[in-house]
Protein backbone atom coordinates (compact mmCIF):
# COMPACT_ATOMS: atom_id res chain seq x y z
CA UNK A 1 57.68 193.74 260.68
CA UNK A 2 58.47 190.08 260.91
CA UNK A 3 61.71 188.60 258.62
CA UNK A 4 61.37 184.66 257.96
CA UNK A 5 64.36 182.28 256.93
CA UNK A 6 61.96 179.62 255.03
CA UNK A 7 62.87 176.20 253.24
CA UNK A 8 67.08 176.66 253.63
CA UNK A 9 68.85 173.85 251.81
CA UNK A 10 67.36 171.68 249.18
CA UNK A 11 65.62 174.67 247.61
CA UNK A 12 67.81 177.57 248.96
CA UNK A 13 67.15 180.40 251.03
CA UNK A 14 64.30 182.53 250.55
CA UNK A 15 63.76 185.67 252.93
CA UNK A 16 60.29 187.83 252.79
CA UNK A 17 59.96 190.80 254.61
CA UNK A 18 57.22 193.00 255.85
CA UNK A 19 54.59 190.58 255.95
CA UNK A 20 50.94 191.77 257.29
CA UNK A 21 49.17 189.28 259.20
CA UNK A 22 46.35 189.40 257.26
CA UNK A 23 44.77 186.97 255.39
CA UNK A 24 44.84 189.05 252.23
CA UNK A 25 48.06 190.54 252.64
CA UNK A 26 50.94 189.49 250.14
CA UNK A 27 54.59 190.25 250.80
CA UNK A 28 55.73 193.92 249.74
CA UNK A 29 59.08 192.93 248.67
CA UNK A 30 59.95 188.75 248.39
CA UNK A 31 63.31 187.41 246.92
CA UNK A 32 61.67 184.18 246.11
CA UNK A 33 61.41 182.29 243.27
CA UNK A 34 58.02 181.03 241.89
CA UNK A 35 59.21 177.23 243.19
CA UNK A 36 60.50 178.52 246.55
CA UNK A 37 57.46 180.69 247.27
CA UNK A 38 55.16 177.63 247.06
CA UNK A 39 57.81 175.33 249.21
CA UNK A 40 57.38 178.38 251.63
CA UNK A 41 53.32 178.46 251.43
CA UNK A 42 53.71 174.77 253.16
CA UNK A 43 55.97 176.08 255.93
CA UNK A 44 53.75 179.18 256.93
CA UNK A 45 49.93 177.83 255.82
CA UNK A 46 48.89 177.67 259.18
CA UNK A 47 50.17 181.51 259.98
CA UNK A 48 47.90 182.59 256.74
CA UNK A 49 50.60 184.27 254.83
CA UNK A 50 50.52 181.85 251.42
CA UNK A 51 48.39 182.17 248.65
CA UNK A 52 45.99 179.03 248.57
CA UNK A 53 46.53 178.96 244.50
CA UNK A 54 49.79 178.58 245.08
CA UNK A 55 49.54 175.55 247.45
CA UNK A 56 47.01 174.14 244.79
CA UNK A 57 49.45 174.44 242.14
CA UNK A 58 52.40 172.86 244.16
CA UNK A 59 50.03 169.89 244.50
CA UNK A 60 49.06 169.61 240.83
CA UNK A 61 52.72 169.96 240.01
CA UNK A 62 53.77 167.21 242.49
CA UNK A 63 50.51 165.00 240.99
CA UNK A 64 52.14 165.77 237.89
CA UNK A 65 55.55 164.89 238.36
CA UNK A 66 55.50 161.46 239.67
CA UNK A 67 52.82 160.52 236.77
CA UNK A 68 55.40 161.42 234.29
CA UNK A 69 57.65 159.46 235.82
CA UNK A 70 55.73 156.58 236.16
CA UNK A 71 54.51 156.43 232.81
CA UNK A 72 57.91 156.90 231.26
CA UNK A 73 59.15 154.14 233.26
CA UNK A 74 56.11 151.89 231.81
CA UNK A 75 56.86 153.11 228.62
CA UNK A 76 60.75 152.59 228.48
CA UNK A 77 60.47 149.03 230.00
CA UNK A 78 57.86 148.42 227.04
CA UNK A 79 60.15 149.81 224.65
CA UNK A 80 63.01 147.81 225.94
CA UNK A 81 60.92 144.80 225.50
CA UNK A 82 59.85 145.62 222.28
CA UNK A 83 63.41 146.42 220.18
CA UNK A 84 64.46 142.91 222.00
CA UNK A 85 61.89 141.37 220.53
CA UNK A 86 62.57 143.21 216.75
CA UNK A 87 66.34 142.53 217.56
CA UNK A 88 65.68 138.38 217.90
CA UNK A 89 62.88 138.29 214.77
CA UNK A 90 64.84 141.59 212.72
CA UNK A 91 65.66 139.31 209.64
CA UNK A 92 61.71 137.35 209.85
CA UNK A 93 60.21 140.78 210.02
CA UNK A 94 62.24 141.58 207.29
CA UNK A 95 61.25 138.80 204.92
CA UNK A 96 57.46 139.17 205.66
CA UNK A 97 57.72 142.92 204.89
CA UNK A 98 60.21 142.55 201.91
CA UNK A 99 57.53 139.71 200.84
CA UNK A 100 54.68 141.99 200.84
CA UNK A 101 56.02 144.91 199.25
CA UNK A 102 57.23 142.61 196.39
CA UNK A 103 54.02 140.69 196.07
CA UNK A 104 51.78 144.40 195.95
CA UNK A 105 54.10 145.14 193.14
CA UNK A 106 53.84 142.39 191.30
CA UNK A 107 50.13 142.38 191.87
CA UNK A 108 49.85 146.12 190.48
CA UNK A 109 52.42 145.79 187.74
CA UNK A 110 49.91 142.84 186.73
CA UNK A 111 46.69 145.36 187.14
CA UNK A 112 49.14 147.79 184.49
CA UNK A 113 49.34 144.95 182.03
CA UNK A 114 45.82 143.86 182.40
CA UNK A 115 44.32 147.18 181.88
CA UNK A 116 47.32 149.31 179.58
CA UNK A 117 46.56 149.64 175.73
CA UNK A 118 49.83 148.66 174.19
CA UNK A 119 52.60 151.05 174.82
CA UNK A 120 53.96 153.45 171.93
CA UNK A 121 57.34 152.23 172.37
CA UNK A 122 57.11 148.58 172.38
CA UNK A 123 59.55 145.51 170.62
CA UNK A 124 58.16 144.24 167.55
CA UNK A 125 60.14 140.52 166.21
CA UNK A 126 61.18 143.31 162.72
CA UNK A 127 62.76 145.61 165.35
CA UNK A 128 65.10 142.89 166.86
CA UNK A 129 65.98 140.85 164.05
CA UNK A 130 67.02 143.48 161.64
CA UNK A 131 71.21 143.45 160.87
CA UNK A 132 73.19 145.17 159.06
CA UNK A 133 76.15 142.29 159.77
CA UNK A 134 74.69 139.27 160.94
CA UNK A 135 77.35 136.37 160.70
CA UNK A 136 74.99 133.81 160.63
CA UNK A 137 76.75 130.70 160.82
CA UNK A 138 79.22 132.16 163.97
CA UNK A 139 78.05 129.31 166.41
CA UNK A 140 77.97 126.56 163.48
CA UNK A 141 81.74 127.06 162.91
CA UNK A 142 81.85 126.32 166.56
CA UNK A 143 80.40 122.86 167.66
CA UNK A 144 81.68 122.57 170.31
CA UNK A 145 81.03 125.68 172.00
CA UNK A 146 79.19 125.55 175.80
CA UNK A 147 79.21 130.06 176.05
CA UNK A 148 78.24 132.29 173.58
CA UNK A 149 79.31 135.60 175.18
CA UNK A 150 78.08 138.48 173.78
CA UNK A 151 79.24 141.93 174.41
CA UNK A 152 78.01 145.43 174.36
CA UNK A 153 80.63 147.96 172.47
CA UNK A 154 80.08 151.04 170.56
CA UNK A 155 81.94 151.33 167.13
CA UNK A 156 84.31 153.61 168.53
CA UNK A 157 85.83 151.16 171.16
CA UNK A 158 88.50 149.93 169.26
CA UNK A 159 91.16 149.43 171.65
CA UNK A 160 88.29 147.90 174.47
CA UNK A 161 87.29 145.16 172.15
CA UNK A 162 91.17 144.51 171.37
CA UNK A 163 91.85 144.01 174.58
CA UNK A 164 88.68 141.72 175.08
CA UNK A 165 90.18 139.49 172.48
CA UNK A 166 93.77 139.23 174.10
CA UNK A 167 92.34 138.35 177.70
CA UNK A 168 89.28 136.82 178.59
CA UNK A 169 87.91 136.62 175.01
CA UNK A 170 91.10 134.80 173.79
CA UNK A 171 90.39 131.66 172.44
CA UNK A 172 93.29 129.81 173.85
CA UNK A 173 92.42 129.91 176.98
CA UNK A 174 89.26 128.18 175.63
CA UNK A 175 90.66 124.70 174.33
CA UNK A 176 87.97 122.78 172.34
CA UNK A 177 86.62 126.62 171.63
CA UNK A 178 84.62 126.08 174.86
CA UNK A 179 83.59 129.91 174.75
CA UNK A 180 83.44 132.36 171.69
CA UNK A 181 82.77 136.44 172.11
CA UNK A 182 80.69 138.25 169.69
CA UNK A 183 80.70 142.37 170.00
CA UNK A 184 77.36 144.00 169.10
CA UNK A 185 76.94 147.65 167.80
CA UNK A 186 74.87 149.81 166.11
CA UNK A 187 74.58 151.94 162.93
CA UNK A 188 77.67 153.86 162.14
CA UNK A 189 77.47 157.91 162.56
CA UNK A 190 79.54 159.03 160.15
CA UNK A 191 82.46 157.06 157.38
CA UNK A 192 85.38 156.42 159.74
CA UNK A 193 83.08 154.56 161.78
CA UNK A 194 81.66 152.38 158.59
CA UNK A 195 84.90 151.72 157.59
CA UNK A 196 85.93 150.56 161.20
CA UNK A 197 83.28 147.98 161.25
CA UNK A 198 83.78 146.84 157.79
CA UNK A 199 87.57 146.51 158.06
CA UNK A 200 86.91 144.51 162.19
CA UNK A 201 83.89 142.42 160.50
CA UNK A 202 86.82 140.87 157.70
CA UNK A 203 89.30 140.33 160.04
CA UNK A 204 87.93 139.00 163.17
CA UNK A 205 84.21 137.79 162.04
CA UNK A 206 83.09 138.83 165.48
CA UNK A 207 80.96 141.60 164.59
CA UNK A 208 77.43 141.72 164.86
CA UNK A 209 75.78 144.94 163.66
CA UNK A 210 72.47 145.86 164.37
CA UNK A 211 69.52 148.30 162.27
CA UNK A 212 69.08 150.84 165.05
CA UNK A 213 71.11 154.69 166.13
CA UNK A 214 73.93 153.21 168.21
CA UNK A 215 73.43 155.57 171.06
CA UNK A 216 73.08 155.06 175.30
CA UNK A 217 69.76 155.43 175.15
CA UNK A 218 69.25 152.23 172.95
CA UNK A 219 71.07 149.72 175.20
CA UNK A 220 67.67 148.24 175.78
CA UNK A 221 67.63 147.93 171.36
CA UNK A 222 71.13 146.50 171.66
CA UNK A 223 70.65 143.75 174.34
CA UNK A 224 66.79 142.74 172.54
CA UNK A 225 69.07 142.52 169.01
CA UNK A 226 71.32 140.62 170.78
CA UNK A 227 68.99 137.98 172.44
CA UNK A 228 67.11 137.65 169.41
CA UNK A 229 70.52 136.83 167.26
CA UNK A 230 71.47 133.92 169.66
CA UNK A 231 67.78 132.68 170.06
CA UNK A 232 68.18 132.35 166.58
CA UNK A 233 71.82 131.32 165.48
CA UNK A 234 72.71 129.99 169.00
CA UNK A 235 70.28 128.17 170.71
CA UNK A 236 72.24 124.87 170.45
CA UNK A 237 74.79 126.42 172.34
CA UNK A 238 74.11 125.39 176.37
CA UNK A 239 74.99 129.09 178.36
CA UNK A 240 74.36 132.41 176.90
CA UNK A 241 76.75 135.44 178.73
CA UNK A 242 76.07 139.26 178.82
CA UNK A 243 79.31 141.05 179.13
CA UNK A 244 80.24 144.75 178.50
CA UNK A 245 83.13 145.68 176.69
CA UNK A 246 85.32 147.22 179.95
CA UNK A 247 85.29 143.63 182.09
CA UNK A 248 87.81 140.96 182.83
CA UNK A 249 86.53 137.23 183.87
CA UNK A 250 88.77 134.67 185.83
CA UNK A 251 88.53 131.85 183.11
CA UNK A 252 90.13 129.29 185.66
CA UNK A 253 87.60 130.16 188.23
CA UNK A 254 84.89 130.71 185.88
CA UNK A 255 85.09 126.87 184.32
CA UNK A 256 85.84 125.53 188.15
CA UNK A 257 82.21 127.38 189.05
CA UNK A 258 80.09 125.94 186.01
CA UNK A 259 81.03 122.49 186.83
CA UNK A 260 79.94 122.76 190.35
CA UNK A 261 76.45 123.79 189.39
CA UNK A 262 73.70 121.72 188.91
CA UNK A 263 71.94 122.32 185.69
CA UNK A 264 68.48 121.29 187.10
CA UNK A 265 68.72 124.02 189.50
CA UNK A 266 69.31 127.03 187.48
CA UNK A 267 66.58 126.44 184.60
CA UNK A 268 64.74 129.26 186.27
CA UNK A 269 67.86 132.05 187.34
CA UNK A 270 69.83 134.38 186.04
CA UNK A 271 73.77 134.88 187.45
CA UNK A 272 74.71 137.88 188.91
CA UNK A 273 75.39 140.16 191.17
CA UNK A 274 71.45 141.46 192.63
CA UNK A 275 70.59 145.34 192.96
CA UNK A 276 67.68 144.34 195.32
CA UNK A 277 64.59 147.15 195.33
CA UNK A 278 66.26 149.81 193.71
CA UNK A 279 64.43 153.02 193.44
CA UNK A 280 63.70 154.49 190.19
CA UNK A 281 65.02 157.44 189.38
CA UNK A 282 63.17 160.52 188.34
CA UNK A 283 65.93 162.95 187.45
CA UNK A 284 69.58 163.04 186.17
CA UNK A 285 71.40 160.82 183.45
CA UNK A 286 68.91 157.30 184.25
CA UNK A 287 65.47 158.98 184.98
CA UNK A 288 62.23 156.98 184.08
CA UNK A 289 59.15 159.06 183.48
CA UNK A 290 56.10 158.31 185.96
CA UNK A 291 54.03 157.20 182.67
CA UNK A 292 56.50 155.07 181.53
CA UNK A 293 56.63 153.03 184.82
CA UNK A 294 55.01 153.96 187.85
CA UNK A 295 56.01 152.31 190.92
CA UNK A 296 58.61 153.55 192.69
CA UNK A 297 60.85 150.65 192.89
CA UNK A 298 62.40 147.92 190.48
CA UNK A 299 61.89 144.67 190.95
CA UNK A 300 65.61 142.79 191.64
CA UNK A 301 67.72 142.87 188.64
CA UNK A 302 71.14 142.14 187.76
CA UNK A 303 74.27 144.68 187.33
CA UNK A 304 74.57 145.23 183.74
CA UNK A 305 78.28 144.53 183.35
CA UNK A 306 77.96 140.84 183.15
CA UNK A 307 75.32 138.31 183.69
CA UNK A 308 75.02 134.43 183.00
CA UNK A 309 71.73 132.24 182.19
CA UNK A 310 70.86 129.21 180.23
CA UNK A 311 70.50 129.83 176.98
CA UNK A 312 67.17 128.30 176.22
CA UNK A 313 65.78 130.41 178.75
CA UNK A 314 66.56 133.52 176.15
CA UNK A 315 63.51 132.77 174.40
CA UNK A 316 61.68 132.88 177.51
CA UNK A 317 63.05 136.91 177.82
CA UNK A 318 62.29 137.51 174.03
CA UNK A 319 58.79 136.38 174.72
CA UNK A 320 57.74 138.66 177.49
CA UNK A 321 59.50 141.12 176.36
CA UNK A 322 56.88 141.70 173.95
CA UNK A 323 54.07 142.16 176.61
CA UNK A 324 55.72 144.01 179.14
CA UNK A 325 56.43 148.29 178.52
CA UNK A 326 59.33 149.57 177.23
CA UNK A 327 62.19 150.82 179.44
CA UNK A 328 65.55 152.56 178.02
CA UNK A 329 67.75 150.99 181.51
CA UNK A 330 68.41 147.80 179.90
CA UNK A 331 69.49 146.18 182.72
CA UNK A 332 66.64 146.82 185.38
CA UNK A 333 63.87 146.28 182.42
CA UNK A 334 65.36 142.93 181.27
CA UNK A 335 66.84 141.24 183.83
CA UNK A 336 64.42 142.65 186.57
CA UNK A 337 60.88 143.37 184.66
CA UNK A 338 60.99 141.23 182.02
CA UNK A 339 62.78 138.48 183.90
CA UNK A 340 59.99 138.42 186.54
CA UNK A 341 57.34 138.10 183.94
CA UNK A 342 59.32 135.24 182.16
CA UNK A 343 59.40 133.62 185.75
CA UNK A 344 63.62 133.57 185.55
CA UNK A 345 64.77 134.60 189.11
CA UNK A 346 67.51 136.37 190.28
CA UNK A 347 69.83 135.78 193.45
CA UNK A 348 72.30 137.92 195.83
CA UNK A 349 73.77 133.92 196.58
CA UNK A 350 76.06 134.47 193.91
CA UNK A 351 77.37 138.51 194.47
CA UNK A 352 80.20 137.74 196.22
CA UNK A 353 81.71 136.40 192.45
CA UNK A 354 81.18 140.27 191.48
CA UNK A 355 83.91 143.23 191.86
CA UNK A 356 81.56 145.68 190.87
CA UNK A 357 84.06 148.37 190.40
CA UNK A 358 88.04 147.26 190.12
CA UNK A 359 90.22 150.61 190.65
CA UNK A 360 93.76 148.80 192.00
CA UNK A 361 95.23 145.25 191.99
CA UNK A 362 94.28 144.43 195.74
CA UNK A 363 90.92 143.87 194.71
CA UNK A 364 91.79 141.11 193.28
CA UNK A 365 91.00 138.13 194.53
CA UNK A 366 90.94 134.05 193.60
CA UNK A 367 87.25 133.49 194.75
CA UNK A 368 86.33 136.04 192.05
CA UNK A 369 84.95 135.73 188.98
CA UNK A 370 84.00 138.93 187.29
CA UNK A 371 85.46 142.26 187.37
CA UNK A 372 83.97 145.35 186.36
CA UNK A 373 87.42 147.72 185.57
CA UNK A 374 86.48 151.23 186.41
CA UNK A 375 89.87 152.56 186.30
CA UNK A 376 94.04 150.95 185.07
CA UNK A 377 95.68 148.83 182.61
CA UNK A 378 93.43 145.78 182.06
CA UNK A 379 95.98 143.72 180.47
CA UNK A 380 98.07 144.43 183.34
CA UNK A 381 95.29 143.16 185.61
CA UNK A 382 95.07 139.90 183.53
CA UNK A 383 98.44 138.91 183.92
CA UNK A 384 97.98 139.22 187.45
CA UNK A 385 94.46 137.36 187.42
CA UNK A 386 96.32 134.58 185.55
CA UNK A 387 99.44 134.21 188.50
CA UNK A 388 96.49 133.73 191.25
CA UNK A 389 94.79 131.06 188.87
């Protein structure tokens, strides 16, 4: 009987005992691990105690080894190479595959309009121009109005469009009744409502009431009644505002911004603050059935709280509007669908004028324009907006 000490160190010790010295014999009892047997075949080859498959599979396993390495080592230096390369060109890569995704869906919202028979729910000019209270003469009384602002209320919002008229709709801070407000609605539900209108309508004029159920799901109804009254009543009038009924606006820094801009460079744009590629929903409270649009983005379109174009290109809107299918989300099928079609573009240059949702009196700021108030006292806000003006 023969005891060996083979491979001590690096591998550990690994002791066999009663070893025949035949060339078929195998160890009847070994304390070795799979990895230290073969170590030991190299050791004692020559003495005939090793199993040649295990010296085989040591080699294969060394072959192996330092192949792996190597190629990982080719591999991570092309890698590294590679994100340097997407790190220096990240926003060009961007643009060319933000450009092609955009350009295959305008290309197959084109195919939908070239081949779709014309939609069950679609605008006709007796849908949009249908009032109950028109006030037809509003921008007449005003010639020298440069904004019609129109807002979005429901009949019920009393005390919204009463604040509206003490702070950024107030014409004082107008002079030469630079900007007017009218507040559009919808049919009345029951008599309180009726008589709400009715008693608003006498008293303030600023009502405009339009022939169709004056519920969420008819914004789209509400903003195509609304461009069609100004195309019609207003188009003298140079700018053309969508507001809702819960905003504030920075008049100071609203008049300082239109006189910077150069008319001749927004004949084709909308103002406001870009939702770029937004997917469309398929479930919950703003879900678009597959039939009704099937791509799985928008194109860019503007926040609906409060957006600003020329108003001659409102006719361009009305216009399309009538070719392209109907969508309940007012704001991604007008100002993104429709708007595309028309050819009016839309711009994140002009977002940071946006406080998309104003919750506490930090927020806000002098470079600001428009506020979206999600929560407190608006008129407390405006008395602050008018100390930073």
């Amino acid at each position: 009987m023969i005891q060996l000490t083979l491979w001590e160190g690096g591998v550990g010790t690994c002791r066999c005992t009663r070893v025949w010295f035949l060339p078929s014999a195998r160890p009847k009892r070994c304390l070795c691990t799979m990895y230290q047997r073969s170590m030991a075949c190299m050791v004692q080859r020559l003495e005939g105690i090793c199993n040649k498959k295990l010296i085989l599979l040591f080699l294969v396993l060394v072959v192996l080894t330092w192949y792996s390495k190597h190629f990982i080592t080719i591999v991570r230096e092309d890698d590294s190479e590679l994100h340097a390369f997407l790190s220096q060109n990240q926003e060009e890569l961007m643009k060319m595959v933000d450009a092609e995704e955009r350009q295959e869906e305008v290309d197959q919202f084109h195919l939908l309009l070239s081949t779709a028979t014309v939609p069950e729910e679609s605008f006709t000019p007796a849908q949009n121009s249908s009032y109950l209270i028109e006030e037809p003469d509003f921008c007449k009384r005003r010639q020298e109005m440069r904004i019609i602002a129109y807002v979005h209320s429901s009949i019920s919002h009393v005390q919204k469009r009463q604040e509206t008229r003490k702070t950024w709709g107030n014409p004082m801070f107008y002079p030469f009744g630079k900007m007017s407000i009218v507040f559009f609605v919808g049919k009345a539900k029951n008599e309180s409502e009726t008589k709400i209108v009715e008693e608003e309508s006498k008293q303030f004029r600023d009502i405009i009431q339009g022939d169709f159920e004056d519920e969420y799901s008819s914004l789209t109804y509400k903003a195509m009644s609304a461009l069609t009254w100004i195309n019609r009543h207003c188009s003298n009038v140079m700018w053309t505002l969508h507001a809702d009924d819960d905003i504030l606006i920075n008049h100071y820094q609203f008049w300082k911004f239109l006189a910077s801009l150069k008319i001749t460079d927004l004949e084709d744009q909308i103002i406001c603050h870009v939702f770029g590629m937004s997917p469309v929903l398929r479930e919950g409270r703003y879900q678009v059935p597959f039939k009704q649009y099937p791509f799985s983005k928008y194109p860019d379109y503007c926040s609906g709280f409060a957006w600003l174009t020329l108003t001659k290109s409102v006719s361009r809107l009305l216009q399309e509007s009538r070719n392209v299918p109907f969508l309940w989300v007012d704001d991604a099928w007008l100002t993104g669908v429709v708007a595309r079609e028309a050819g009016l573009k839309v711009s994140k240059a002009y977002n940071n004028l946006f406080e998309m949702k104003l919750t506490d009196s930090s927020q806000l700021q002098k470079e600001r324009i428009f506020y979206h108030v999600e929560s407190g006292n608006r008129l407390a806000y405006w008395e602050q907006l008018l100390k930073l003006s």
